[in-house]
C-alpha atoms as a PDB file:
ATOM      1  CA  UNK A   1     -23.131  14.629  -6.287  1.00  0.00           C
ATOM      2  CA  UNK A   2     -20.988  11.467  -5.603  1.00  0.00           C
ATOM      3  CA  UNK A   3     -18.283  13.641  -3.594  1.00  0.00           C
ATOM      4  CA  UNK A   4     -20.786  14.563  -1.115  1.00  0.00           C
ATOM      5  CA  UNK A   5     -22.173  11.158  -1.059  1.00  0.00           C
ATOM      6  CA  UNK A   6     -18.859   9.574  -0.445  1.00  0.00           C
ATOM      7  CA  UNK A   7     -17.959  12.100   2.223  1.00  0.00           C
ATOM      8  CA  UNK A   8     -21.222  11.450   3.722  1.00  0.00           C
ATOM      9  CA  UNK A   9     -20.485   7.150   3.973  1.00  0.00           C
ATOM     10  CA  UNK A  10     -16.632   7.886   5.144  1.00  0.00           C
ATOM     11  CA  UNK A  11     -16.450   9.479   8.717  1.00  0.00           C
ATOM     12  CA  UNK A  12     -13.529   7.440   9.053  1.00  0.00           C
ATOM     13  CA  UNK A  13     -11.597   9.591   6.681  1.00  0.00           C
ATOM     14  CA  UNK A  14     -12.955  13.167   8.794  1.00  0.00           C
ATOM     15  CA  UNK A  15     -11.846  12.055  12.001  1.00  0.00           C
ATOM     16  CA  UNK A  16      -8.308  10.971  10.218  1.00  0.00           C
ATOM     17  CA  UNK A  17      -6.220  14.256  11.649  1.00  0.00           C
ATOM     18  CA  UNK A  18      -3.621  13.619   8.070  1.00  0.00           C
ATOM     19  CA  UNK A  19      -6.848  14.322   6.414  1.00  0.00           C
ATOM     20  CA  UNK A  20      -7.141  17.703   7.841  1.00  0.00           C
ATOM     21  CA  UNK A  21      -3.568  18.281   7.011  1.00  0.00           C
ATOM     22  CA  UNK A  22      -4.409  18.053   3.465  1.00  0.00           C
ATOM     23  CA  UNK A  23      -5.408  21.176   1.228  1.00  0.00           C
ATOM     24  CA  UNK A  24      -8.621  21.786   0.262  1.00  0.00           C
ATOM     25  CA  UNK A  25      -7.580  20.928  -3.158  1.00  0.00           C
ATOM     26  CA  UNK A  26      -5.799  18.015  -2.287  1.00  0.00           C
ATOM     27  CA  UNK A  27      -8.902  16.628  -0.168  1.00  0.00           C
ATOM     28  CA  UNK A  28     -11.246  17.182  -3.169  1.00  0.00           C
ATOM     29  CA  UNK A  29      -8.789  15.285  -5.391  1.00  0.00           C
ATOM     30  CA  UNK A  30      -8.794  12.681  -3.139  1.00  0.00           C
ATOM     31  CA  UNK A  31     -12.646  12.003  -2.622  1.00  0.00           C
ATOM     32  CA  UNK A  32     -12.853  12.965  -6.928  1.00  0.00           C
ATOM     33  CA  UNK A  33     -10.453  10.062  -7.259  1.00  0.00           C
ATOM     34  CA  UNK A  34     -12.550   7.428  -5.054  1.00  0.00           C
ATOM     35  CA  UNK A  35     -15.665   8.567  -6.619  1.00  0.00           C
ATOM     36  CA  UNK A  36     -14.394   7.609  -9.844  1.00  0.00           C
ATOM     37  CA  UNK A  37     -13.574   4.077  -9.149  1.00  0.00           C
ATOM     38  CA  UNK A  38     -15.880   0.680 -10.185  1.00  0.00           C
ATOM     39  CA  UNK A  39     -17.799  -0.898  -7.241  1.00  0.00           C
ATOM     40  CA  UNK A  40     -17.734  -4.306  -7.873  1.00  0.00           C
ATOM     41  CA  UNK A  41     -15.030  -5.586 -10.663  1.00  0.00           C
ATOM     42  CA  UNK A  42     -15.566  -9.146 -13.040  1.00  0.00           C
ATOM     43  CA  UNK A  43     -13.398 -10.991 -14.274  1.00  0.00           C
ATOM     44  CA  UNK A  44     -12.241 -14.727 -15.737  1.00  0.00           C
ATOM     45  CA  UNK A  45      -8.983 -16.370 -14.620  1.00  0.00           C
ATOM     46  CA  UNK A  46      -7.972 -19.842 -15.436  1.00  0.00           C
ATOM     47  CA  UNK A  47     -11.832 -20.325 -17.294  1.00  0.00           C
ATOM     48  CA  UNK A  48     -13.300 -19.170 -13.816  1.00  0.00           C
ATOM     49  CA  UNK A  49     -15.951 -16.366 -13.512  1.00  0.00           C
ATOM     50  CA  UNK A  50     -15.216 -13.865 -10.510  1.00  0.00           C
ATOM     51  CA  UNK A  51     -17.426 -11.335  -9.520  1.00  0.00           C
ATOM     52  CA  UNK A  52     -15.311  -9.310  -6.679  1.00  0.00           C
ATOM     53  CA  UNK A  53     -16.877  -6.059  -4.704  1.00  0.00           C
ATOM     54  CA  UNK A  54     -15.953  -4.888  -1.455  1.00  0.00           C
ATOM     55  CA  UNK A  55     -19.238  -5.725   0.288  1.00  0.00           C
ATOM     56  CA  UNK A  56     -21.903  -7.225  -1.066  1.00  0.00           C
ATOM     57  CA  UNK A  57     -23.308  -8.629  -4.268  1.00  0.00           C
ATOM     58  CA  UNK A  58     -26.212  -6.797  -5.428  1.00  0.00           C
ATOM     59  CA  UNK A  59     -27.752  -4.483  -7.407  1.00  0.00           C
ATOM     60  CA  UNK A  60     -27.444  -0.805  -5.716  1.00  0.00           C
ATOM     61  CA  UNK A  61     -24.242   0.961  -4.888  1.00  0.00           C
ATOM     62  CA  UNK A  62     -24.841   0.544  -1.196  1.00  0.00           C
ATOM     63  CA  UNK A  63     -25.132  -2.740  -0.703  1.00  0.00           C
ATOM     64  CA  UNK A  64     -22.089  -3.346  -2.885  1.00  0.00           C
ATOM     65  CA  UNK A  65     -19.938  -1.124  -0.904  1.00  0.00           C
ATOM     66  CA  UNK A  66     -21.370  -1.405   2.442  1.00  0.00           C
ATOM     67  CA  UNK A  67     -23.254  -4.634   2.352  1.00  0.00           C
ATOM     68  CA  UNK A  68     -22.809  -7.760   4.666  1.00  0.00           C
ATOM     69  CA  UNK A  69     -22.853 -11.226   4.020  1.00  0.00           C
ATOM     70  CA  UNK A  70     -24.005 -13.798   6.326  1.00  0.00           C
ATOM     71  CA  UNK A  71     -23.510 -17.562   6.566  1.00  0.00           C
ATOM     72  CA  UNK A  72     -26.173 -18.410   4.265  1.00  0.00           C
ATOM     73  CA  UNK A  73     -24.859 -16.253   1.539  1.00  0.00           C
ATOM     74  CA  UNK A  74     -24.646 -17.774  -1.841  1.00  0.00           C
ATOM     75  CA  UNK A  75     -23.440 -16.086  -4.790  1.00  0.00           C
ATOM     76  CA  UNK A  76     -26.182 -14.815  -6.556  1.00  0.00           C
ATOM     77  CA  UNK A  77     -24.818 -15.431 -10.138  1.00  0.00           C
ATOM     78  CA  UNK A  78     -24.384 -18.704 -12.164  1.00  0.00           C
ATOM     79  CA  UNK A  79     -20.776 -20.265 -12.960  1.00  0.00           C
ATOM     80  CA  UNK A  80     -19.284 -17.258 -10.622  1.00  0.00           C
ATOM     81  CA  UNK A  81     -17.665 -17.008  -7.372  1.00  0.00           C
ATOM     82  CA  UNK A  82     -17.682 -13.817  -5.497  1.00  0.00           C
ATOM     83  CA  UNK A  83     -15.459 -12.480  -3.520  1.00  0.00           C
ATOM     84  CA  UNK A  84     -15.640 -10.194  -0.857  1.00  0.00           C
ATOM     85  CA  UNK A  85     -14.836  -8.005   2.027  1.00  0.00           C
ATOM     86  CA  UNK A  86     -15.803  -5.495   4.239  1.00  0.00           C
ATOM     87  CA  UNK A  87     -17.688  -8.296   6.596  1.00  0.00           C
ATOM     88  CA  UNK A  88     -14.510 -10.079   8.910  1.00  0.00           C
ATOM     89  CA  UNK A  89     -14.360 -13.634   8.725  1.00  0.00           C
ATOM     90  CA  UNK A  90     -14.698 -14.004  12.874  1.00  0.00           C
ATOM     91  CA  UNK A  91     -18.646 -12.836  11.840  1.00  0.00           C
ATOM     92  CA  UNK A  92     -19.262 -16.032   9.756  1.00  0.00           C
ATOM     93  CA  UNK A  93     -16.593 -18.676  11.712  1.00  0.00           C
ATOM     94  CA  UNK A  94     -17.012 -17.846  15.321  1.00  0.00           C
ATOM     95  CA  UNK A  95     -13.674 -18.628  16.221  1.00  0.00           C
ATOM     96  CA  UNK A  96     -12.432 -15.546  18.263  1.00  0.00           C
ATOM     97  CA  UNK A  97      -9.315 -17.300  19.339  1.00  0.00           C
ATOM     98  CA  UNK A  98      -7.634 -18.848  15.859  1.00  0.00           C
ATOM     99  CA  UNK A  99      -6.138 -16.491  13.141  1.00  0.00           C
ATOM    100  CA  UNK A 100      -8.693 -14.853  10.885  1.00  0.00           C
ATOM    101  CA  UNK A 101      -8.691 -16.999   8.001  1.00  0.00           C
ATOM    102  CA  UNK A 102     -10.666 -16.779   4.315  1.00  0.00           C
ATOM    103  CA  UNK A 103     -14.045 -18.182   4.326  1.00  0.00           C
ATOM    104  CA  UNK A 104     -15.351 -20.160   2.006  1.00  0.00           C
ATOM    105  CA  UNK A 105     -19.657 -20.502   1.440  1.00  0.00           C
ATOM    106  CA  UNK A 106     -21.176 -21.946  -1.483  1.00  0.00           C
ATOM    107  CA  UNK A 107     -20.050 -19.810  -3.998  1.00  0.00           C
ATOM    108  CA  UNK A 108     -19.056 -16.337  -2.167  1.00  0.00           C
ATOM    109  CA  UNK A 109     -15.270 -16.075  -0.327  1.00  0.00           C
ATOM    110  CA  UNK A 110     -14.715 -13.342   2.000  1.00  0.00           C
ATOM    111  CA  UNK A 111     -11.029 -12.545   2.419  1.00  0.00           C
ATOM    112  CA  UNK A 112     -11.523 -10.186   5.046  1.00  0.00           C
ATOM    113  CA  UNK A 113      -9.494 -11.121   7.779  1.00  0.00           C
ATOM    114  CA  UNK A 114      -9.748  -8.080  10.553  1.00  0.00           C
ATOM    115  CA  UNK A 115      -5.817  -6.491   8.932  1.00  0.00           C
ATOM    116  CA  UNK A 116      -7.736  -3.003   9.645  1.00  0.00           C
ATOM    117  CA  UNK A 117      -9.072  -4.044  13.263  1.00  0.00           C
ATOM    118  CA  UNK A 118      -6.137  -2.513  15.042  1.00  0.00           C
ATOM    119  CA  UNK A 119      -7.200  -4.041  18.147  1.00  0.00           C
ATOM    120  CA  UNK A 120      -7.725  -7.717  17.485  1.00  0.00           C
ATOM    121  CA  UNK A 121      -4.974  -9.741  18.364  1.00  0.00           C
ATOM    122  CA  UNK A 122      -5.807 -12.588  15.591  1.00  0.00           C
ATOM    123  CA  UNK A 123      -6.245 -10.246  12.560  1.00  0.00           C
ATOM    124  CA  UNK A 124      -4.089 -11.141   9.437  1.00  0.00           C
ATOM    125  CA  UNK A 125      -3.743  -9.568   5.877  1.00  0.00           C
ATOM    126  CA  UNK A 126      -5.232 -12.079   3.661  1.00  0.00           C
ATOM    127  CA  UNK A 127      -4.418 -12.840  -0.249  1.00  0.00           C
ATOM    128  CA  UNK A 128      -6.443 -15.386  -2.640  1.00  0.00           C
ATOM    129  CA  UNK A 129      -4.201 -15.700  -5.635  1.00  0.00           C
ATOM    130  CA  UNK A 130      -6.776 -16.237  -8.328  1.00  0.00           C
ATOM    131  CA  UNK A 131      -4.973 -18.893 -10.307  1.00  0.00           C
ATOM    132  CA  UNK A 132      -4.897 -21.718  -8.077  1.00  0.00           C
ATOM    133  CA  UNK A 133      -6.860 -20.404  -5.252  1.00  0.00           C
ATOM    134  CA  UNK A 134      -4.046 -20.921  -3.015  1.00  0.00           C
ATOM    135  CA  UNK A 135      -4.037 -18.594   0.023  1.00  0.00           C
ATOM    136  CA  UNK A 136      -1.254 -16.508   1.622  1.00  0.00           C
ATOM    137  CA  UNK A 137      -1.276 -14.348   5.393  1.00  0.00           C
ATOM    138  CA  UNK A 138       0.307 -12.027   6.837  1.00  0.00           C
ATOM    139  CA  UNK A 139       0.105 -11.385  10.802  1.00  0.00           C
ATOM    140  CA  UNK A 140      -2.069 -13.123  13.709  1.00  0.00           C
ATOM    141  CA  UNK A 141      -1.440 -14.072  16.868  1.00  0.00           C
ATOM    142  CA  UNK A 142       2.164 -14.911  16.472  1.00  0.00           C
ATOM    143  CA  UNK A 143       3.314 -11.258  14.983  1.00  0.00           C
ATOM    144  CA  UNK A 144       1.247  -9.453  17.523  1.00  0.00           C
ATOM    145  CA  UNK A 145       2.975 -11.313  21.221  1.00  0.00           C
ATOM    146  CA  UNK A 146       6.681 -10.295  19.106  1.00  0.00           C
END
């Protein structure tokens, strides 16, 4: 059942104490609702092919949602750039001490930028308008010393 499978790959959302808070009915409404939604999502802005999933590109559920890419990534389908998460930038640049900034490999753009990393000092929200490709933040260093 893809309830229990999903409460299974999220002990974030257990050890969340608002989560326990919740009713019974609420909870399962919740995890029904995730369930429910697409893992990966393609579409075509501008005449350009984007292939966007959380993770991974692939072929199985897992490695879409909880897939990594590495450096040597390259999108794995023609005329398409894929963009992704779940993998911070910091993995693939190497640069602890700059602002987390979207990565760009030959053909795959991660956009994850550490926002959820509550402890690292350089993490920003990231945006990729799809457009024009041009790139917005919010955070870093500079909001965290304020």
């Amino acid at each position: 059942m893809a309830i229990g499978w999903l409460w299974a790959k999220l002990p974030s959302i257990r050890r969340n104490q608002s989560w326990y808070h919740r009713t019974p009915r609420d909870r399962n409404r919740i995890l029904r609702f995730l369930s429910g939604l697409p893992d990966h999502w393609e579409l075509t802005v501008a005449g350009q092919k984007f292939h966007l999933v959380h993770g991974c590109p692939g072929d199985d559920h897992d490695t879409r949602i909880w897939g990594r890419i590495e450096k040597a990534s390259v999108t794995p389908y023609a005329d398409t750039i894929c963009i992704v998460g779940h993998t911070p930038t910091i993995f693939l640049t190497g640069r602890p001490d700059e602002d987390l900034s979207i990565w760009h490999g030959d053909g795959i753009i991660d956009i994850d930028c550490g926002c959820g990393n509550l402890k690292a000092p350089n993490r920003r929200l990231a945006c990729l308008r799809l457009e024009d490709m041009a790139e917005f933040y919010v955070g870093g260093a500079e909001v965290a010393r304020l």
